[in-house]
Protein backbone atom coordinates (compact mmCIF):
# COMPACT_ATOMS: atom_id res chain seq x y z
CA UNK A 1 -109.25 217.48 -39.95
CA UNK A 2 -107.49 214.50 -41.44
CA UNK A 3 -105.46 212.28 -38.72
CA UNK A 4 -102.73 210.69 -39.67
CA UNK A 5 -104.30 207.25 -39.87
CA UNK A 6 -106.17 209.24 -42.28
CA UNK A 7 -103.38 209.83 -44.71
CA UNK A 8 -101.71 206.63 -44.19
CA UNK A 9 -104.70 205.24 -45.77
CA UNK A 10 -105.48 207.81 -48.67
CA UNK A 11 -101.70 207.36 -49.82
CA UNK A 12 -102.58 203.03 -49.26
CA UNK A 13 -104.91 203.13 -51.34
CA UNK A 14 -103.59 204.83 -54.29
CA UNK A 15 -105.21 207.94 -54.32
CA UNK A 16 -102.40 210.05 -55.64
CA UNK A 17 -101.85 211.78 -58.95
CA UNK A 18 -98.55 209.86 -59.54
CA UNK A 19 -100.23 206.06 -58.80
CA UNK A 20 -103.82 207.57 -60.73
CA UNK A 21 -101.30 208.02 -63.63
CA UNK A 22 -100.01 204.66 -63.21
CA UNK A 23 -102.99 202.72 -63.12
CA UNK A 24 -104.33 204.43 -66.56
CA UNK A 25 -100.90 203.17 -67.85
CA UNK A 26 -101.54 199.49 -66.65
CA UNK A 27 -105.18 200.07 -67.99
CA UNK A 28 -103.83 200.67 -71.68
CA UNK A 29 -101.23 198.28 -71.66
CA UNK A 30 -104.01 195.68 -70.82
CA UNK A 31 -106.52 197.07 -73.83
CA UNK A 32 -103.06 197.11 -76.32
CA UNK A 33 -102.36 193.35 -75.24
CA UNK A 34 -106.49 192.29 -75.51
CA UNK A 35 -106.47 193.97 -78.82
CA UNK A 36 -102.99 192.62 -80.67
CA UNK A 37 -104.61 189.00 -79.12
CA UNK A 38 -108.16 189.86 -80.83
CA UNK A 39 -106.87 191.07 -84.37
CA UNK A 40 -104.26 187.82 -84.36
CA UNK A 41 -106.63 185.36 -83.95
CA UNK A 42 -109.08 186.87 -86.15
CA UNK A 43 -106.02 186.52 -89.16
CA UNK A 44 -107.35 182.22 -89.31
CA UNK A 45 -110.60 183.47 -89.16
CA UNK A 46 -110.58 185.91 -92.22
CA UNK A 47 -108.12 182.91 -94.28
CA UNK A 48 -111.28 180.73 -93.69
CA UNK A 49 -113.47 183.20 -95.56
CA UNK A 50 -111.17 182.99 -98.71
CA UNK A 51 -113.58 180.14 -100.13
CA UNK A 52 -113.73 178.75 -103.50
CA UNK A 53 -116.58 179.88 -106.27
CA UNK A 54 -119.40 178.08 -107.11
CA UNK A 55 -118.41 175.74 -110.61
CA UNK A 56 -120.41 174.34 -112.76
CA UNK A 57 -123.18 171.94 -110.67
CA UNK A 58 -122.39 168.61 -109.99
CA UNK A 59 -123.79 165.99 -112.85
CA UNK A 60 -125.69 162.89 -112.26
CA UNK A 61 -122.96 160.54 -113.53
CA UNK A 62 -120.25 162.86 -111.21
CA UNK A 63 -122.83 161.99 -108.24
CA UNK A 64 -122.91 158.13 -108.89
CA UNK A 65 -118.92 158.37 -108.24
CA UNK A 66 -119.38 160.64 -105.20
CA UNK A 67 -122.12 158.06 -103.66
CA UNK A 68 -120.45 154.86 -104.54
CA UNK A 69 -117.37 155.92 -102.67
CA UNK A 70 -118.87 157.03 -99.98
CA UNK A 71 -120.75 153.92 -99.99
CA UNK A 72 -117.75 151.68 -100.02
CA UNK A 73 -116.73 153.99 -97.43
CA UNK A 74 -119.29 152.96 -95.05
CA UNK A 75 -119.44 149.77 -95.82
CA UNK A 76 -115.88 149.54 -95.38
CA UNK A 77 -116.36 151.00 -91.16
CA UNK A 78 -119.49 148.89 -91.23
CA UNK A 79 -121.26 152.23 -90.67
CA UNK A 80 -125.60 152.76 -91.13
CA UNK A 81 -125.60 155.92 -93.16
CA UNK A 82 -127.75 158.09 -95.54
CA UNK A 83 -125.49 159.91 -98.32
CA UNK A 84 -126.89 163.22 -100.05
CA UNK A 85 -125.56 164.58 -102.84
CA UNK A 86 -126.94 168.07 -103.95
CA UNK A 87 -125.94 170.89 -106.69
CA UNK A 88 -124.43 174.46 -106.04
CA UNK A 89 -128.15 175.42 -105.64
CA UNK A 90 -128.62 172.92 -102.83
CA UNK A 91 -130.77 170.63 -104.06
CA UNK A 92 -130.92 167.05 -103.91
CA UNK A 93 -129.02 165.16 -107.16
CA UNK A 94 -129.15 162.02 -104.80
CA UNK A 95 -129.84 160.18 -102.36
CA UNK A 96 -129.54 156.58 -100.71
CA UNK A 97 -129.78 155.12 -97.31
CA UNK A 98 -128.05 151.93 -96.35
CA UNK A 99 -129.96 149.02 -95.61
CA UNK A 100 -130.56 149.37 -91.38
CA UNK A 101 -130.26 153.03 -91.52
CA UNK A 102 -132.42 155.68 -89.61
CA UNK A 103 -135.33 156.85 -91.38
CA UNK A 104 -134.39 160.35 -89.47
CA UNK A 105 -131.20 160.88 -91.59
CA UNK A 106 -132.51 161.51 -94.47
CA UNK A 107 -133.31 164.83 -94.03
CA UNK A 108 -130.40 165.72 -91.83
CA UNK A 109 -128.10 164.41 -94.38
CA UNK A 110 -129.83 166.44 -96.90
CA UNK A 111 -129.62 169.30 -94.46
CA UNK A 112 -125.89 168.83 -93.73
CA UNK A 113 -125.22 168.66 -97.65
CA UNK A 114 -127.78 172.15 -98.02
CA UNK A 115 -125.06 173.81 -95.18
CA UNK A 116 -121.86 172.93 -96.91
CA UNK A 117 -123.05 174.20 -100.51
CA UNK A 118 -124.44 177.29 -99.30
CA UNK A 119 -122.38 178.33 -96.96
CA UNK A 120 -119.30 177.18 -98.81
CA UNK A 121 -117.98 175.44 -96.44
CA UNK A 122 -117.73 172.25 -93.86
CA UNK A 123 -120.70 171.88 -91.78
CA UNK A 124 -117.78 170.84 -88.84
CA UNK A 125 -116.88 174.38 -89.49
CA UNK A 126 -120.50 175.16 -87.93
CA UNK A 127 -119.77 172.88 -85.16
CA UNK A 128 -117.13 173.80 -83.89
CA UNK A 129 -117.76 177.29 -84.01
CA UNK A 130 -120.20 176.34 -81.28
CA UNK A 131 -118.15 174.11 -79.20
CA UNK A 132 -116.00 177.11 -78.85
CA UNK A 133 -118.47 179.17 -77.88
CA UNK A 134 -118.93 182.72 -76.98
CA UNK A 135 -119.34 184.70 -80.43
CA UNK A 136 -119.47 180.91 -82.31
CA UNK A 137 -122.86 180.19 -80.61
CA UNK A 138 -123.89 182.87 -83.49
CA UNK A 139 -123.84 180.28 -85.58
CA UNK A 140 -127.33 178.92 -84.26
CA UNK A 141 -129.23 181.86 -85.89
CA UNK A 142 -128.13 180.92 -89.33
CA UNK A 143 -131.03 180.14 -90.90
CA UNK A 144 -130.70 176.55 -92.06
CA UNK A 145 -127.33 175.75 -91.16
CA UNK A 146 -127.07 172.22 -89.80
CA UNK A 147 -124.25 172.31 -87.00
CA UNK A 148 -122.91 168.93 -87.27
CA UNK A 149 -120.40 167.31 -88.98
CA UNK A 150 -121.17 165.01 -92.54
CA UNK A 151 -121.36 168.15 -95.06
CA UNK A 152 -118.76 168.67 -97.17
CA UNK A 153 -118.50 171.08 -100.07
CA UNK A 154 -117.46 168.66 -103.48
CA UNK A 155 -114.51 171.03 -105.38
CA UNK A 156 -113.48 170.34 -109.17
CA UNK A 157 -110.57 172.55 -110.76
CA UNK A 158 -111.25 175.23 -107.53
CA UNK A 159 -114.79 175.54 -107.91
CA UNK A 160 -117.74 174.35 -105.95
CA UNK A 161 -119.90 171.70 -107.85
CA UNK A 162 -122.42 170.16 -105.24
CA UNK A 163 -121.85 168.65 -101.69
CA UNK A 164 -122.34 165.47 -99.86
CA UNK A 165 -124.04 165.12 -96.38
CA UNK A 166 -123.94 162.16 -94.50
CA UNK A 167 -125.67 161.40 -91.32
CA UNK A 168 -126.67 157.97 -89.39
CA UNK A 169 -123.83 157.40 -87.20
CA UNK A 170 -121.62 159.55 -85.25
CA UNK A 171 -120.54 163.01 -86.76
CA UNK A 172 -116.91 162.26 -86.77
CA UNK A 173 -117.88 159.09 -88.73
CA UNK A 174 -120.45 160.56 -90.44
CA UNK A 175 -118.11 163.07 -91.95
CA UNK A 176 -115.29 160.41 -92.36
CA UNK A 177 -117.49 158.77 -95.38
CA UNK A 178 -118.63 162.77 -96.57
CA UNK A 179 -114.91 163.40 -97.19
CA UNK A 180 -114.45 160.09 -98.63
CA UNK A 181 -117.28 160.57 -101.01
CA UNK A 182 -116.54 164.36 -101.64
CA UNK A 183 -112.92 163.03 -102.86
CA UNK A 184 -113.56 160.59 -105.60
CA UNK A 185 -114.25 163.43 -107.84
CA UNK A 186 -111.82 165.61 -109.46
């Protein structure tokens, strides 16, 4: 026997068809909103993927230019840095540490160079694709993919030559001499 307390509270708590029907309604609406939010910021996302082809690799004499600017660069900031240039097949074209630099940054600018001319991109894309985190943090299975910023992909006439990596200091600095060095070809 239900009391009337009974049905005061069954109607409360929105057990009817009408407010069952209602709540599915709300339920959708949410799930059309979350999805219209997902696809539109997944539009930057698939722009970033548009990335220039791999050129013609990066000559010795084009990698004196590249180094020397970022060198002046640095020197410039009074910044301690190591500057890698590779080819489009990610190996090293050259090298050279600053006098007072890290012996540890020789590999990680190597490593940062390696990221941007493989994956065709910024290694600050890699970075900040994990400060954002949730699905970003993918980004630390990548198989040699160096996270921080100083790799930057060198581009001639649209097309991927080499990159520069630059480590020793902070990243932001780090990559303020990698896009001065990655410039001063053309």
């Amino acid at each position: 026997m239900m009391t009337r307390y009974a049905g005061a509270r069954k109607k409360a708590l929105g057990d009817s068809p009408t407010s069952e029907r209602v709540n599915a309604m709300t339920t959708f609406r949410k799930l059309a909103v979350a999805a219209n939010i997902a696809v539109m910021t997944s539009i930057p996302a698939m722009a970033q993927q548009a990335t220039p082809p791999y050129g013609t690799p990066i000559s010795l004499e084009q990698a004196k230019k590249v180094m020397a600017a970022g060198e002046a660069e640095a020197q410039k900031n009074n910044l301690f840095v190591v500057i890698t240039v590779v080819d489009t097949g990610g190996y090293v074209v050259a090298t050279h540490r600053l006098d007072n630099t890290q012996l540890g940054s020789i590999p990680v600018a190597e490593g940062k160079a390696r990221t941007a001319v493989l994956f065709r991109r910024s290694s600050k894309a890699f970075e900040d694709a994990i400060a954002a985190g949730g699905i970003g943090l993918r980004v630390l299975g990548l198989q040699g993919a160096v996270p921080y910023e100083g790799g930057v992909p060198i581009v001639v006439d649209g097309k991927i030559i080499g990159a520069v990596g630059v480590s020793g200091m902070l990243p932001q600095q780090d990559g303020q001499v990698a896009n001065a060095a990655a410039g001063a070809v053309k």
